[in-house]
C-alpha atoms as a PDB file:
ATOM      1  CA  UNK A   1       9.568 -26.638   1.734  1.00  0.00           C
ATOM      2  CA  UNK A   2      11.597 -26.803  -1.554  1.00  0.00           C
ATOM      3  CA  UNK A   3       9.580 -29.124  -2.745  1.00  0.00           C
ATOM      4  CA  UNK A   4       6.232 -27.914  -2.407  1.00  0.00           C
ATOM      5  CA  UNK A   5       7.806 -24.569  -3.905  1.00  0.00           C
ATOM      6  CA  UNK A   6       8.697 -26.963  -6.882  1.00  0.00           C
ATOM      7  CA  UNK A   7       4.951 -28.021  -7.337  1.00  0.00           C
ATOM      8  CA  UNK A   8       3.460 -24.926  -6.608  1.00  0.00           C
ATOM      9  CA  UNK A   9       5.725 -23.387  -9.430  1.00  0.00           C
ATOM     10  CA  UNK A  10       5.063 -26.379 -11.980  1.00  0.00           C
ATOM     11  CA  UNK A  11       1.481 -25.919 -11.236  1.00  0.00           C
ATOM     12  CA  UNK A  12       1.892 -21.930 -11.806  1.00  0.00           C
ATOM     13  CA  UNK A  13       3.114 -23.182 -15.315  1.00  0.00           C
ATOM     14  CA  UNK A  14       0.381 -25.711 -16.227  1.00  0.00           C
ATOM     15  CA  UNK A  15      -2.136 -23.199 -15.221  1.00  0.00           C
ATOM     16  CA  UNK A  16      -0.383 -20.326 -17.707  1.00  0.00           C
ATOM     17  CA  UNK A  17      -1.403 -21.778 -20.684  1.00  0.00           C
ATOM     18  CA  UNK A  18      -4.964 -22.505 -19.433  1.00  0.00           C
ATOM     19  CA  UNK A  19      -8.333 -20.043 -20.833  1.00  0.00           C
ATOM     20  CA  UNK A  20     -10.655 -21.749 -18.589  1.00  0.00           C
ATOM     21  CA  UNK A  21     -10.843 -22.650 -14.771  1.00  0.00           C
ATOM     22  CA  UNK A  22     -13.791 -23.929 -13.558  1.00  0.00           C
ATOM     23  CA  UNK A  23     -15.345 -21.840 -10.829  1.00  0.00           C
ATOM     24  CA  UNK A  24     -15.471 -24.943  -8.652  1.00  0.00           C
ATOM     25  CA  UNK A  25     -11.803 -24.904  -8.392  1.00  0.00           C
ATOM     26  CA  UNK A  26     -11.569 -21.497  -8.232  1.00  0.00           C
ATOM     27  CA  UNK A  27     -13.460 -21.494  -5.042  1.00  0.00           C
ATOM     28  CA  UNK A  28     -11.151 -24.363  -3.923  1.00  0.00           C
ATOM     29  CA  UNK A  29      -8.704 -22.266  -4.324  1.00  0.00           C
ATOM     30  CA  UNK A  30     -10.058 -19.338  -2.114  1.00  0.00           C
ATOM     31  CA  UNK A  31     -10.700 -21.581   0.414  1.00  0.00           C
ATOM     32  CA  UNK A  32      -7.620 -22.976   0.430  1.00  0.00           C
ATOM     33  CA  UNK A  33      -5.523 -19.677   0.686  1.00  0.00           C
ATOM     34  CA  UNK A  34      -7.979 -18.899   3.351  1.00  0.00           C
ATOM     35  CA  UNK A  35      -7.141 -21.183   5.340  1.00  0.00           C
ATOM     36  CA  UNK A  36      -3.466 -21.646   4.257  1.00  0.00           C
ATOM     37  CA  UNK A  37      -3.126 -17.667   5.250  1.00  0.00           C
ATOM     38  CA  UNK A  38      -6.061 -17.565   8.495  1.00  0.00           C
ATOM     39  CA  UNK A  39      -7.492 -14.909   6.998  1.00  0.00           C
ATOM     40  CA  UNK A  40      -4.348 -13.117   7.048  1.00  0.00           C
ATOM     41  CA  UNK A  41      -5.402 -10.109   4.522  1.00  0.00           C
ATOM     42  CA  UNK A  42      -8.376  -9.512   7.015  1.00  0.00           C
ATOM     43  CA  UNK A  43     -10.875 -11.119   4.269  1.00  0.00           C
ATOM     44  CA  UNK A  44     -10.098  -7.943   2.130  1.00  0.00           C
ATOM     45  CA  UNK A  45      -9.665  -8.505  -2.007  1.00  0.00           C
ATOM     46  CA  UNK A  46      -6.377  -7.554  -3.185  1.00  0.00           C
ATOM     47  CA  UNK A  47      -7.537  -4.259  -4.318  1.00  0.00           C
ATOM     48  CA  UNK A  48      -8.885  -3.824  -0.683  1.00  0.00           C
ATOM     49  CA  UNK A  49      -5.140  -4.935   0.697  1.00  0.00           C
ATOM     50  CA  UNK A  50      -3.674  -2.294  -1.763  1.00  0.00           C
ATOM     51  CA  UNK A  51      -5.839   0.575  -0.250  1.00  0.00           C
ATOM     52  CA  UNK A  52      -5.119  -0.566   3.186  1.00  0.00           C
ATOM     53  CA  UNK A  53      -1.694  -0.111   2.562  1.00  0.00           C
ATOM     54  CA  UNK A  54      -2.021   3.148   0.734  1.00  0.00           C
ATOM     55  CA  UNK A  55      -3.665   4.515   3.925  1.00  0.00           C
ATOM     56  CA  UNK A  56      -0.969   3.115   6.336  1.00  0.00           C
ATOM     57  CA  UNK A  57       2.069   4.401   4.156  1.00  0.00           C
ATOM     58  CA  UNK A  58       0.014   7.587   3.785  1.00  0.00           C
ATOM     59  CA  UNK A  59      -0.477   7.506   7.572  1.00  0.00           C
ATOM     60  CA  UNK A  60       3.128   7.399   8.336  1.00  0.00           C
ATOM     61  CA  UNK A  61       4.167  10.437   5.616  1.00  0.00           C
ATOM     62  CA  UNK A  62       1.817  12.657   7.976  1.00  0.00           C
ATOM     63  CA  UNK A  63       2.769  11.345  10.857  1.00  0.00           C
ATOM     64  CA  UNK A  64       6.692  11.589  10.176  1.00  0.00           C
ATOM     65  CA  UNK A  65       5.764  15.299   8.435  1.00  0.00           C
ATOM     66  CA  UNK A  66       4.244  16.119  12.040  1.00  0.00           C
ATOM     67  CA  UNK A  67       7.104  14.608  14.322  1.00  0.00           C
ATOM     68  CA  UNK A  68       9.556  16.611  11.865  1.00  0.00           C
ATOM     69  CA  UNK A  69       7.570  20.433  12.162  1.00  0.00           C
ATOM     70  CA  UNK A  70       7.519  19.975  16.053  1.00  0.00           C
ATOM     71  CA  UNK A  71      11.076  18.815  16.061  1.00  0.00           C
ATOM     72  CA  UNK A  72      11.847  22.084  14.183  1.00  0.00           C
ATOM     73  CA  UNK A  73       9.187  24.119  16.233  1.00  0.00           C
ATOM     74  CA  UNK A  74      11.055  23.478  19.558  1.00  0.00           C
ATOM     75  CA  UNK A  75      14.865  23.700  18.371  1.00  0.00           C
ATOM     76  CA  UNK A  76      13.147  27.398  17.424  1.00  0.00           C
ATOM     77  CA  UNK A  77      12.548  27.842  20.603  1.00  0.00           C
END
C-alpha cells in the first residue's frame, strides 16, 4: 500500500506542472476511479457529492432540532 501511495503522489507531482491532459487520458482516468471506487459516489460529480452531503448534514440539524423540542415538550409535561 505504501508504495502505490508513493507513485500515486509522484504522479500527483508530474501532473502539477502539466497545462494539458489529453481527454483520452482523462477518460482513463474516470474509468479507472470508477471502477477503483464501484461507483462509490453513486455516479454523482463532485459538486453533486457536495449537495448530497449538504442535504444529509442539513437532514440531521432538523432532525436533532425535532428530537430536542419533543424532549423539552414532554419534560413540560
Amino acid at each position: 500500500m505504501e508504495l502505490l501511495e508513493e507513485i500515486i503522489q509522484k504522479g500527483f507531482k508530474t501532473l502539477g506542472p502539466m497545462k494539458v491532459i489529453r481527454p483520452v487520458t482523462a477518460i482513463k482516468a474516470i474509468a479507472m476511479k470508477h471502477k477503483l471506487f464501484n461507483g462509490g459516489t453513486g455516479c454523482y460529480t463532485l459538486y453533486g457529492v457536495e449537495i448530497k452531503v449538504h442535504e444529509a448534514t442539513r437532514e440531521q440539524a432538523i432532525t436533532i432540532a425535532i428530537l430536542e423540542f419533543i424532549r423539552w415538550s414532554s419534560m413540560m409535561l
